[in-house]
C-alpha atoms as a PDB file:
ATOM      1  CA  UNK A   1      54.719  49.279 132.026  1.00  0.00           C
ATOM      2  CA  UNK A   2      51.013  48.527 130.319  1.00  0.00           C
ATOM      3  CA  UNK A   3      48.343  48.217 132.867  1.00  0.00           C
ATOM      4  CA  UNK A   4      47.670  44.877 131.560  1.00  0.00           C
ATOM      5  CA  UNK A   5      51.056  43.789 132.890  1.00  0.00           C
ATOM      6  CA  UNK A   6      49.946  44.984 136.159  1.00  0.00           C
ATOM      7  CA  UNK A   7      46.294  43.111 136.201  1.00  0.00           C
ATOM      8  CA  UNK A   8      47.895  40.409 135.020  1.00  0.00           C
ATOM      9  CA  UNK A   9      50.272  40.319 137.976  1.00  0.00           C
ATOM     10  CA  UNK A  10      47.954  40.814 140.183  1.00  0.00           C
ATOM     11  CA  UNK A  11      45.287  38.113 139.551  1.00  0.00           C
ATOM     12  CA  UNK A  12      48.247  35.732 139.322  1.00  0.00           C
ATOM     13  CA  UNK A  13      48.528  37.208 143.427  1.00  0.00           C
ATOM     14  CA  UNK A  14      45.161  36.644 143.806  1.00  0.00           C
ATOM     15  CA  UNK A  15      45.012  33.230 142.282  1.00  0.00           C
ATOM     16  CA  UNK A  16      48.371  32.174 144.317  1.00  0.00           C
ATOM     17  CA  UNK A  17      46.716  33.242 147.549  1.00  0.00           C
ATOM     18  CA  UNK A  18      43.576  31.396 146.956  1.00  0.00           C
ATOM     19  CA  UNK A  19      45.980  28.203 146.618  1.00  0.00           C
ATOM     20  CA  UNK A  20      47.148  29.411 150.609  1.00  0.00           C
ATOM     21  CA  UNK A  21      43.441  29.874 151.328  1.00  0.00           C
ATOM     22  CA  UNK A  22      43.024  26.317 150.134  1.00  0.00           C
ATOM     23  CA  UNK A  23      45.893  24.912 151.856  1.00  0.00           C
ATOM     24  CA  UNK A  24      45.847  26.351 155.245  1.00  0.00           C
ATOM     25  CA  UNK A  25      41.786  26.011 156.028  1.00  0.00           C
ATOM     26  CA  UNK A  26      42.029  23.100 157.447  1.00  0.00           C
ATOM     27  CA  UNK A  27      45.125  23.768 159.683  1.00  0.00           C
ATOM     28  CA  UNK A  28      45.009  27.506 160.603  1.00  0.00           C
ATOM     29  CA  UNK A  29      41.768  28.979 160.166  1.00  0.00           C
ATOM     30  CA  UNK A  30      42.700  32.795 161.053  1.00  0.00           C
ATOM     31  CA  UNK A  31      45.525  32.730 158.933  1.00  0.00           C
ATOM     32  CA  UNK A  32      43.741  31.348 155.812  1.00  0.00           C
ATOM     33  CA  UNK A  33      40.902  34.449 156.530  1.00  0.00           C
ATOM     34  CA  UNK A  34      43.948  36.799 156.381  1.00  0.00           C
ATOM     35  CA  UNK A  35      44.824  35.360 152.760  1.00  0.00           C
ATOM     36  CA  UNK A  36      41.244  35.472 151.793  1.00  0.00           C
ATOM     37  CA  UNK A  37      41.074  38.986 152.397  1.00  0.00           C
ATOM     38  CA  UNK A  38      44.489  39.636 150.951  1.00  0.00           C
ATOM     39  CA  UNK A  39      42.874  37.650 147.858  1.00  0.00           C
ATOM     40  CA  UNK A  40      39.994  39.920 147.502  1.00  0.00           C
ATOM     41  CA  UNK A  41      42.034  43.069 147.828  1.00  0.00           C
ATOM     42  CA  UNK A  42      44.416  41.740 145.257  1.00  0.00           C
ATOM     43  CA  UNK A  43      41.152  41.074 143.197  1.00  0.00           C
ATOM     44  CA  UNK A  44      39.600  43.884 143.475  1.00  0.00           C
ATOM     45  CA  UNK A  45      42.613  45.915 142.978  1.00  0.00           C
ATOM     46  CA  UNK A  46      43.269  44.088 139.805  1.00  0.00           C
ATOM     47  CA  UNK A  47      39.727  45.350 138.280  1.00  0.00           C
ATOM     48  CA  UNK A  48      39.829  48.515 139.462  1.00  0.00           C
ATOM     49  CA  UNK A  49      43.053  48.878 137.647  1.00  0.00           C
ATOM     50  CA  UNK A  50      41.489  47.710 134.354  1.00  0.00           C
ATOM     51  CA  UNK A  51      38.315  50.221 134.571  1.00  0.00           C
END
């Protein structure tokens, strides 16, 4: 599989999670922190796999 597939896949994560960060702020606080930091480990992950 090219990495690209892979970075690709996982910013699509990252972007999908932002949309739960989004939805649940105003509802569940802790729960939207979890899927912030799930964001910015799918995030980072995804540009650490391109360099």
């Amino acid at each position: 599989m090219p990495k690209e597939v892979v970075v690709i896949g996982l910013l699509a994560l990252a972007g999908f999670l932002a949309g739960g960060v989004y939805t649940t702020w105003k509802t569940a606080k802790f729960m939207a922190i979890v899927l912030l930091v799930l964001t910015v480990v799918a995030a980072g992950g995804a540009v650490l796999w391109l360099i």
